[in-house]
Protein backbone atom coordinates (compact mmCIF):
# COMPACT_ATOMS: atom_id res chain seq x y z
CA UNK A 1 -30.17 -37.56 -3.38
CA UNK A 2 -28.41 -34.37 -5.12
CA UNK A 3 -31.46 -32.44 -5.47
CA UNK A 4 -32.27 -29.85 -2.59
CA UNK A 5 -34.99 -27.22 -1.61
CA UNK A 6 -34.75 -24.59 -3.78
CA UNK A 7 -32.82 -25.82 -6.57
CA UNK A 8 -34.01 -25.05 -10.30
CA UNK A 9 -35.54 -28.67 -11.66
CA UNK A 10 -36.41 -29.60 -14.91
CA UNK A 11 -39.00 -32.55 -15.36
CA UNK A 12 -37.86 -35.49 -17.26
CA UNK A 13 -41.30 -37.17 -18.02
CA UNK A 14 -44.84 -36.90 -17.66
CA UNK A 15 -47.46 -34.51 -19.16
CA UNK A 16 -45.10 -31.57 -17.68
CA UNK A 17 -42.07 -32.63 -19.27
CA UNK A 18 -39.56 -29.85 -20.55
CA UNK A 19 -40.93 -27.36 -18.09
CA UNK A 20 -38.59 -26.07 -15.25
CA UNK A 21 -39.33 -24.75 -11.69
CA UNK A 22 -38.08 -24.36 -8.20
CA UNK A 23 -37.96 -27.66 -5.99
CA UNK A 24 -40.37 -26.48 -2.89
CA UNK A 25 -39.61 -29.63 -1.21
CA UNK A 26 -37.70 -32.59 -1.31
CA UNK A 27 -38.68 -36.42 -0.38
CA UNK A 28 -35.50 -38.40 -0.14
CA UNK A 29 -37.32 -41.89 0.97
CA UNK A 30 -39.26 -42.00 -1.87
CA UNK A 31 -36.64 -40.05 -4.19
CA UNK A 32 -39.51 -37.57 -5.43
CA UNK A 33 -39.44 -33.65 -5.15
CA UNK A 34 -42.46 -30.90 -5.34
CA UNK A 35 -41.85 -28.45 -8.33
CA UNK A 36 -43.29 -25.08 -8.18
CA UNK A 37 -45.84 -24.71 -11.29
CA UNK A 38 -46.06 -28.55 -12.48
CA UNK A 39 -48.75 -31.08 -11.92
CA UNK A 40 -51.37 -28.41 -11.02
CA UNK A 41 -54.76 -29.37 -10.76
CA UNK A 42 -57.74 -26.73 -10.98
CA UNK A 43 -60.84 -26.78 -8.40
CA UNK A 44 -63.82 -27.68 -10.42
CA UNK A 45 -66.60 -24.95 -10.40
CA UNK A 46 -69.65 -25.27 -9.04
CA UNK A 47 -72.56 -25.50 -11.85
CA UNK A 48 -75.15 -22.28 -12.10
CA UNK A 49 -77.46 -22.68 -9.86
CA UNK A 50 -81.22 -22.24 -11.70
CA UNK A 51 -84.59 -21.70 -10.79
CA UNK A 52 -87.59 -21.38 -13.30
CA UNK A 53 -90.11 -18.45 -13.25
CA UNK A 54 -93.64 -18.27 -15.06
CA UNK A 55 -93.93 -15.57 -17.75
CA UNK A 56 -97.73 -13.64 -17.70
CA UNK A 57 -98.16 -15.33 -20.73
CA UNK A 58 -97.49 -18.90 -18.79
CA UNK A 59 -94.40 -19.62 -20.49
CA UNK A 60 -91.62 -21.06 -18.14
CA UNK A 61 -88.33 -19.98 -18.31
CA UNK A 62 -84.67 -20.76 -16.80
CA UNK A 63 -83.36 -17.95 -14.91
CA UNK A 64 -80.17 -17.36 -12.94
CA UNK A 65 -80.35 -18.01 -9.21
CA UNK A 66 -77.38 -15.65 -8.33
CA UNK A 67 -77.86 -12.39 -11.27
CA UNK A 68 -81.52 -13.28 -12.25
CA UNK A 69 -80.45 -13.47 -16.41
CA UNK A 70 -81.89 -15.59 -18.37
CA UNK A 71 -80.15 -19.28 -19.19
């Protein structure tokens, strides 16, 4: 394989192609590298957390666990 570590790459095909970045690491046996900036997934967020409080009137609203605004 001609690619190395730290060469400048750009992808062929895929939902990244067209964009370039540094190889961080090379897999010969399975001819694949790791480019810097492509195929990078996000960490989903974990939902507001909400608890319901009881108005003097005896309405119930949603209210923010963390801050304690209303939803």
């Amino acid at each position: 394989m001609k690619i190395h570590k730290g060469d400048e790459v750009q992808v062929l095909s895929g939902k990244h192609r067209g964009k370039t970045g540094e190889v961080i690491r090379a897999i010969p046996e399975q001819r694949k590298v790791v480019v810097s900036g492509v195929n990078i997934s996000k960490r989903h967020q974990r939902p507001t957390r909400a608890r319901y409080e009881i108005g003097k009137d005896g309405t119930k609203t949603r209210v923010c666990a963390k801050c304690g605004g209303k939803l």
